[in-house]
Protein backbone atom coordinates (compact mmCIF):
# COMPACT_ATOMS: atom_id res chain seq x y z
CA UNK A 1 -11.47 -7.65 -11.81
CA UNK A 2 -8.34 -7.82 -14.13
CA UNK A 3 -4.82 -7.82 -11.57
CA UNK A 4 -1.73 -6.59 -13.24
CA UNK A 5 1.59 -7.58 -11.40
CA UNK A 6 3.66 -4.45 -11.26
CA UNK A 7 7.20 -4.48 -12.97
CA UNK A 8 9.90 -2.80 -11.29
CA UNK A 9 12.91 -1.51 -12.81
CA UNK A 10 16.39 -2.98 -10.08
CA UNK A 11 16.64 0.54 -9.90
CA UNK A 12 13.21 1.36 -8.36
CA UNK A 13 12.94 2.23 -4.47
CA UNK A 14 9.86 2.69 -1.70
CA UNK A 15 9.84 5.08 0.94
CA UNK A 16 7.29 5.38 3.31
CA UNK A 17 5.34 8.72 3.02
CA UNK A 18 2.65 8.27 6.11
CA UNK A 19 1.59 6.19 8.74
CA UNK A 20 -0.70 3.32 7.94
CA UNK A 21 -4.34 4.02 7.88
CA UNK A 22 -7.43 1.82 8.33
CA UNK A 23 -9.19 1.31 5.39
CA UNK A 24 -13.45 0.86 6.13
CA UNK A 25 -15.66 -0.51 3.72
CA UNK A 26 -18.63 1.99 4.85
CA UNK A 27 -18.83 6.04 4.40
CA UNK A 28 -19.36 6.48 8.29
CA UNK A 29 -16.14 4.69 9.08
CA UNK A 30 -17.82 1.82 11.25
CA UNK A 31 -16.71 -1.66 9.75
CA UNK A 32 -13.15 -2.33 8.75
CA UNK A 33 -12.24 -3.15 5.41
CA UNK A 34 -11.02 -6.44 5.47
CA UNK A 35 -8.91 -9.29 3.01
CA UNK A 36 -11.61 -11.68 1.78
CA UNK A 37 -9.51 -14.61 2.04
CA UNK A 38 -8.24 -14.14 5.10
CA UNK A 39 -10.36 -11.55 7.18
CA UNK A 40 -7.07 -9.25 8.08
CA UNK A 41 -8.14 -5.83 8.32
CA UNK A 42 -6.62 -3.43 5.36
CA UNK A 43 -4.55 -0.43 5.75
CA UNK A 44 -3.62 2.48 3.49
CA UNK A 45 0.21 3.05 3.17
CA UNK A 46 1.08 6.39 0.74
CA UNK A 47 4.65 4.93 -0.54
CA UNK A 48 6.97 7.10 -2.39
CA UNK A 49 8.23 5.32 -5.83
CA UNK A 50 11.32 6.13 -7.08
CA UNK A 51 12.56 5.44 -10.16
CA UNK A 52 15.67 6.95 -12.50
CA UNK A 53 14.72 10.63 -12.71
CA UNK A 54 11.20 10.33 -11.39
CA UNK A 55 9.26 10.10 -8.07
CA UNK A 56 5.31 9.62 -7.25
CA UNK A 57 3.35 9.30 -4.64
CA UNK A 58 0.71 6.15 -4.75
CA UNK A 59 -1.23 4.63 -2.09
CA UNK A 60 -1.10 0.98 -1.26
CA UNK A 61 -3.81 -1.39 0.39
CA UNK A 62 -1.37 -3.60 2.82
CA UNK A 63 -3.65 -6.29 5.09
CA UNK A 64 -2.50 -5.99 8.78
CA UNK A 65 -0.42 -8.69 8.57
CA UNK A 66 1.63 -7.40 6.38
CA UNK A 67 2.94 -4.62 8.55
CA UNK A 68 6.21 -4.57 9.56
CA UNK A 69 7.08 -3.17 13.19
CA UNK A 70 9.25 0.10 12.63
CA UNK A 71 6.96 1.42 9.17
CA UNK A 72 7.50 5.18 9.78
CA UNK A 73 7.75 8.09 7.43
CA UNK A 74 11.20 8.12 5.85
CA UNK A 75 11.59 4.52 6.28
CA UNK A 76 12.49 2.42 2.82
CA UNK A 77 10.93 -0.50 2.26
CA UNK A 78 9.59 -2.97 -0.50
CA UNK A 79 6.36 -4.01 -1.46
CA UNK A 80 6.39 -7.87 -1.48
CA UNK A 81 3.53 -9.17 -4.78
CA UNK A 82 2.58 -5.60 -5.62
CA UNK A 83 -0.51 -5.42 -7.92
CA UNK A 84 -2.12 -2.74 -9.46
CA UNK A 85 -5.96 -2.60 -10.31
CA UNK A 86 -7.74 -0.37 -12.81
CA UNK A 87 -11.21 0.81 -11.57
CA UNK A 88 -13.97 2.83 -13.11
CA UNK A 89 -17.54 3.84 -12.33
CA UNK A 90 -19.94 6.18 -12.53
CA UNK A 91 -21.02 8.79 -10.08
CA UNK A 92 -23.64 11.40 -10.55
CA UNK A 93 -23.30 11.01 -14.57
CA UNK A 94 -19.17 11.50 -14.14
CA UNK A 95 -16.82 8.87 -14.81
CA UNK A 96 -14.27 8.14 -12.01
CA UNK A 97 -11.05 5.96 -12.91
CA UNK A 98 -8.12 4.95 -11.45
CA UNK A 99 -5.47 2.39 -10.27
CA UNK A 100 -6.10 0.83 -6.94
CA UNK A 101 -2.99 -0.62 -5.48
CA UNK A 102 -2.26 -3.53 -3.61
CA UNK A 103 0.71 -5.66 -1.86
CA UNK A 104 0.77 -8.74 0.30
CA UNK A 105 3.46 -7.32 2.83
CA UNK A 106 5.63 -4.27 2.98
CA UNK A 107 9.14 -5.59 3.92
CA UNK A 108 11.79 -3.04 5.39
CA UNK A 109 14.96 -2.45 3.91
CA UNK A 110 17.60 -4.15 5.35
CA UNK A 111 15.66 -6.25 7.31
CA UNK A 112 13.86 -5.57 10.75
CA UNK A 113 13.99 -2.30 12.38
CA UNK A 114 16.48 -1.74 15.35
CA UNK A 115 15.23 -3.02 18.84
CA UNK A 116 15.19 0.54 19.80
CA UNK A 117 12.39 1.72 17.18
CA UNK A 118 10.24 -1.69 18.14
CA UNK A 119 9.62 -1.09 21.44
C-alpha cells in the first residue's frame, strides 16, 4: 500500500470538526481497530483543512495515543506525519475509491489545553 506524505502550504490550518470516534475492524462494531505496530486502538477525527480560499472536511485515523486532552470541536490543531492513502475495490461489480487518511498525533495549537478544559 503506496503512503504519500501530505504537503502543506505555511498557510494551511486544522480545526477540529467532531469528537473522536472508535474505529472497529468488524461490521458489528465488536473488535477495535487497532495500529499494527503498536496495538493502540484507532480513532476517527473529521478535521477541517484550511487553506487560502478553500476549506474541506476529511477524516483522519489518529491511534489513541495520539490524542491530545482538550480535542473538542472548534479546537485548532495540527496533524503531526500526516499521510494520505489511495484505496480502491470492488463491491457488488462497483468500484469504490478514495483517500484514507492518517496521522501519528494531533497536536493542539498553542500547546496544551488550559487546566480548566483537562479536568
Amino acid at each position: 500500500m503506496a503512503r504519500i506524505r501530505v504537503g502543506l502550504l505555511p498557510s494551511t490550518s486544522f480545526m477540529v470538526g467532531n469528537m473522536a470516534v472508535p474505529k472497529y475492524s468488524d461490521a458489528e462494531k465488536t473488535q477495535f481497530a487497532t495500529d499494527r505496530e503498536t496495538g493502540a486502538k484507532l480513532f476517527t477525527v473529521t478535521l477541517f483543512l484550511m487553506e487560502e480560499d478553500r476549506a474541506e472536511a476529511m477524516k483522519v485515523t489518529v491511534p489513541e495515543t495520539g490524542l491530545p486532552n482538550g480535542l473538542k470541536p472548534g479546537v485548532p490543531v495540527i496533524p503531526v506525519e500526516l499521510f494520505a492513502t489511495p484505496w480502491a475495490r470492488i463491491f457488488n461489480g462497483s468500484l469504490s475509491d478514495g483517500i484514507a487518511y492518517r496521522a501519528d498525533r494531533l497536536d493542539l495549537v498553542g500547546g496544551s489545553a488550559p487546566a480548566s478544559e483537562t479536568a
